[in-house]
C-alpha atoms as a PDB file:
ATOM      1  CA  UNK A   1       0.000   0.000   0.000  1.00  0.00           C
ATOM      2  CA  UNK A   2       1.979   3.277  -0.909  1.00  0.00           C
ATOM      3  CA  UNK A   3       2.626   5.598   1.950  1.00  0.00           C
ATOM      4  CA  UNK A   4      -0.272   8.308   0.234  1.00  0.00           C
ATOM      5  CA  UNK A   5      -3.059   6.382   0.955  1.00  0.00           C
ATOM      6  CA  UNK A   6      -2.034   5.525   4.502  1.00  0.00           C
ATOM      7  CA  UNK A   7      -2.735   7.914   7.599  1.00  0.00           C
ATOM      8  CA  UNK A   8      -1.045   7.136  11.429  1.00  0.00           C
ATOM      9  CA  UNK A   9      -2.457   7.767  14.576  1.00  0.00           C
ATOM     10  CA  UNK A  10       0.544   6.019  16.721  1.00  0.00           C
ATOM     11  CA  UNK A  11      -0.338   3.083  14.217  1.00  0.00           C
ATOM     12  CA  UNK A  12      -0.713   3.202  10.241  1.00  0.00           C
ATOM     13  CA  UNK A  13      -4.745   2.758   9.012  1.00  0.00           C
ATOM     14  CA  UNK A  14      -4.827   2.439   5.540  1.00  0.00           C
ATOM     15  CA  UNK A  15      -7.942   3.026   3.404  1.00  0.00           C
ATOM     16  CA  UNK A  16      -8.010  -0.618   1.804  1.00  0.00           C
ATOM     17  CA  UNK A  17      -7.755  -2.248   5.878  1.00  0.00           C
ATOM     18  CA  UNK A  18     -10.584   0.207   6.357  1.00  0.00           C
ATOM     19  CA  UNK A  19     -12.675  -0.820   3.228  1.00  0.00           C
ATOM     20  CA  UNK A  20     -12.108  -4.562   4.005  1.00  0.00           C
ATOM     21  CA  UNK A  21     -13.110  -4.181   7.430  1.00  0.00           C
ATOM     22  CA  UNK A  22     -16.563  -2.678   7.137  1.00  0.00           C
ATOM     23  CA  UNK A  23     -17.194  -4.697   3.887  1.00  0.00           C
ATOM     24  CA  UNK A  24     -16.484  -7.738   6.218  1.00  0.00           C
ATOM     25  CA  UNK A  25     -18.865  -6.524   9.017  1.00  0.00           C
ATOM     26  CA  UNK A  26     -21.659  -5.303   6.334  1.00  0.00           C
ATOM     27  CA  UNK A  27     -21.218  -2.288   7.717  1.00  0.00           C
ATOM     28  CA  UNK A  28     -20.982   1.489   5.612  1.00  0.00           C
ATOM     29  CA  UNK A  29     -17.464   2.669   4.838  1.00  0.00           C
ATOM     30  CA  UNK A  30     -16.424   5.651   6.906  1.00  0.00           C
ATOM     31  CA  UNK A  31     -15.156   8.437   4.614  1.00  0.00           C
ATOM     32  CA  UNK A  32     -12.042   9.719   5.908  1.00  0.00           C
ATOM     33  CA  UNK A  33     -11.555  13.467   4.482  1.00  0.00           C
ATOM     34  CA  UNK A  34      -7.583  14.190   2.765  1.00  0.00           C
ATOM     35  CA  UNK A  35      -6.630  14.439  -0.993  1.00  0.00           C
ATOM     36  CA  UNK A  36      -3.351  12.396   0.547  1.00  0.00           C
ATOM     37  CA  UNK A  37      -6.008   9.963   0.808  1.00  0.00           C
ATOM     38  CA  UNK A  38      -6.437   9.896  -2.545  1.00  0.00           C
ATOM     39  CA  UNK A  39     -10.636   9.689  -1.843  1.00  0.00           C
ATOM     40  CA  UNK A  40     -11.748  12.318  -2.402  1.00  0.00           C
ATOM     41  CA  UNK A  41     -11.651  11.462  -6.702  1.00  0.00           C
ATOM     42  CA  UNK A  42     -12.785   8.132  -5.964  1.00  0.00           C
ATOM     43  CA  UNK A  43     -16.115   9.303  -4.015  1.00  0.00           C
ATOM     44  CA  UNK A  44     -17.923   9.169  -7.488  1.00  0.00           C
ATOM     45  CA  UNK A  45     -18.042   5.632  -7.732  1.00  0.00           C
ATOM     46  CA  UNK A  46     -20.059   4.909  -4.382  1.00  0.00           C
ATOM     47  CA  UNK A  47     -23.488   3.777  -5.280  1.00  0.00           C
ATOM     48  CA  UNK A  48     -25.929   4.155  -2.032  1.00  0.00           C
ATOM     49  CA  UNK A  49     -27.031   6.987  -0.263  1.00  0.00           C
ATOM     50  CA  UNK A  50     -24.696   8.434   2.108  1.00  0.00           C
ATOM     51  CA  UNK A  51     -24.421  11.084   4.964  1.00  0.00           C
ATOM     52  CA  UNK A  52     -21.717  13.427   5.740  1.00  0.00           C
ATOM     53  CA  UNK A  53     -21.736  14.614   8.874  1.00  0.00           C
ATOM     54  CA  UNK A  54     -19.546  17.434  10.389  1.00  0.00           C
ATOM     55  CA  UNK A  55     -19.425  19.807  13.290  1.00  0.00           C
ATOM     56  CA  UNK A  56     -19.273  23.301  12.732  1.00  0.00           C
ATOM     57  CA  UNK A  57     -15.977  23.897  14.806  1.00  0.00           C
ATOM     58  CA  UNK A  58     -14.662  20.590  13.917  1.00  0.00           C
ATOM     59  CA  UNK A  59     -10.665  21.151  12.891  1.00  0.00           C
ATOM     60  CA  UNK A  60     -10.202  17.858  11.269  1.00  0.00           C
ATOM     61  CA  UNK A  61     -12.679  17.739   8.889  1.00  0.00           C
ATOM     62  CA  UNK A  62     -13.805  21.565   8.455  1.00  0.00           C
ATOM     63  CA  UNK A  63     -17.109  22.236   7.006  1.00  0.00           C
ATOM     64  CA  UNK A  64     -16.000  23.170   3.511  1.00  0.00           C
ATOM     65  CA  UNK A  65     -14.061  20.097   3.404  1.00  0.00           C
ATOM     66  CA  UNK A  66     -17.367  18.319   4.174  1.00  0.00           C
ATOM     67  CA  UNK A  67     -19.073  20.301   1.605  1.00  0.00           C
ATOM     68  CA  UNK A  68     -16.116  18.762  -0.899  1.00  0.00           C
ATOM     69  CA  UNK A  69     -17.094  15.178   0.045  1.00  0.00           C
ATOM     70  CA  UNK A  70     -20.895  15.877  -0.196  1.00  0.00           C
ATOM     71  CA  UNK A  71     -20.272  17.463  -3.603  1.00  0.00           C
ATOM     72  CA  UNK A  72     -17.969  14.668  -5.043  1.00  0.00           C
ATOM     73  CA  UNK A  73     -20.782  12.162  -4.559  1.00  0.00           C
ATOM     74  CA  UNK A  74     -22.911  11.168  -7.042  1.00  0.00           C
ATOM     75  CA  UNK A  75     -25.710  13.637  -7.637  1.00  0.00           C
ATOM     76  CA  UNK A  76     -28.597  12.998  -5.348  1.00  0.00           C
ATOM     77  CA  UNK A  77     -26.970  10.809  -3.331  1.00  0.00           C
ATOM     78  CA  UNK A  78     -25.430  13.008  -0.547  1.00  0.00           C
ATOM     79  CA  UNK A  79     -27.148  14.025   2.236  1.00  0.00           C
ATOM     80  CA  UNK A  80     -24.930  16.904   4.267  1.00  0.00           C
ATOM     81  CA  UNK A  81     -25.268  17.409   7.773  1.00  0.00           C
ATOM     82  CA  UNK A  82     -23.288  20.621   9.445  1.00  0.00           C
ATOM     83  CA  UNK A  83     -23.753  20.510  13.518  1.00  0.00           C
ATOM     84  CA  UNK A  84     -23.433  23.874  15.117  1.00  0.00           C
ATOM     85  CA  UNK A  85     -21.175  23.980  17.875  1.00  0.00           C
ATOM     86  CA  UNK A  86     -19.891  20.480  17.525  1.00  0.00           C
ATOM     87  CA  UNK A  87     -16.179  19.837  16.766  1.00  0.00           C
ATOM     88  CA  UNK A  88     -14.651  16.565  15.329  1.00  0.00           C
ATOM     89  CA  UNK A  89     -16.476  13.548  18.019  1.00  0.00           C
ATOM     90  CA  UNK A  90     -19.988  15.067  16.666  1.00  0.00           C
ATOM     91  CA  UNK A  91     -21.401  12.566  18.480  1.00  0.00           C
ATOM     92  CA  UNK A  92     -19.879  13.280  21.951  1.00  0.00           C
ATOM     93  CA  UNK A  93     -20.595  17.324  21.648  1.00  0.00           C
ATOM     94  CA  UNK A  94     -23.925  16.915  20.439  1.00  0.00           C
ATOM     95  CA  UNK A  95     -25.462  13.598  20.976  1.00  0.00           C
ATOM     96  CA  UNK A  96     -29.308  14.788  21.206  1.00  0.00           C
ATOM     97  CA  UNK A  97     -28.908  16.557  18.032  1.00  0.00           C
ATOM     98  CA  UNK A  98     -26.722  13.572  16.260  1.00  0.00           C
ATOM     99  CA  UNK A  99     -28.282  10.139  16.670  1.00  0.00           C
ATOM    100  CA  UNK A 100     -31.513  11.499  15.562  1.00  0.00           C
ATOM    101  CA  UNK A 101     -30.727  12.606  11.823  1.00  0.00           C
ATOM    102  CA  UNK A 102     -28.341   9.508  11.777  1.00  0.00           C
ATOM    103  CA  UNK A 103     -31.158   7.123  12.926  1.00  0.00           C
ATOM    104  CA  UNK A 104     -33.717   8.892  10.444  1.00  0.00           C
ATOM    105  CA  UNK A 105     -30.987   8.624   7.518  1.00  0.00           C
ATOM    106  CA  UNK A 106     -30.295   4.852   8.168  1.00  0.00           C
ATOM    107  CA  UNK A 107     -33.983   4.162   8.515  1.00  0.00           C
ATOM    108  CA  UNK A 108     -35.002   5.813   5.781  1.00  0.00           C
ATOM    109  CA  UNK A 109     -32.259   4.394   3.324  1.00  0.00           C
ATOM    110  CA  UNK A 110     -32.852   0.650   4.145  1.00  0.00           C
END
C-alpha cells in the first residue's frame, strides 16, 4: 500500500484495511476526508445513499471540506449534515442533536 493512501495515529490505518473491514462486518465505509487519501476522486463511484456529517468547529474535517465530500458524490446521493457547535467527536458534543438525523438517515435508506 503506498505511503499516500495511509494515515497514522501512533499506528498506520490504511484506506483498503478500512474498506475490508466494514465490507467484512456489512457495515458502511467511513469516509475519511484528505486528498493524501487519494478519496476524495474516488467518491464518485459509491453507489448508495450516504451522509456526511460534520461539526461546525470541527478542525479535522472543516465544514468546507465536508461540503467537498458531499459534492464529489454522485448527484442525489449526498445528504450533508453541518452541527453547530460540535467539533470533530460530533457525536460526543452533540449527541441529542446527532443520533436522531443519523437514525432517520439509516432508517429511511434501508
Amino acid at each position: 500500500m503506498p505511503a499516500s493512501r495511509c494515515i497514522s495515529w501512533g499506528f498506520e490505518v490504511c484506506a483498503d484495511d478500512v474498506r475490508g473491514f466494514c465490507d467484512t462486518l456489512g457495515i458502511a465505509r467511513p469516509v475519511v476526508y484528505g486528498h493524501s487519501l487519494g478519496v476524495v476522486g474516488e467518491l464518485a463511484r459509491i453507489d448508495c445513499p450516504t451522509l456526511v456529517c460534520v461539526g461546525e468547529l470541527d478542525p479535522a474535517t472543516p465544514v468546507a471540506a465536508a461540503r467537498e465530500i458531499a459534492d464529489a458524490l454522485p448527484q442525489g446521493s449526498a445528504r450533508l449534515e453541518v452541527v453547530q457547535g460540535a467539533g470533530h467527536f460530533v457525536w460526543k458534543d452533540a449527541p441529542d442533536r446527532y443520533w436522531p438525523f443519523v437514525t432517520e438517515f439509516v432508517t429511511s435508506t434501508t
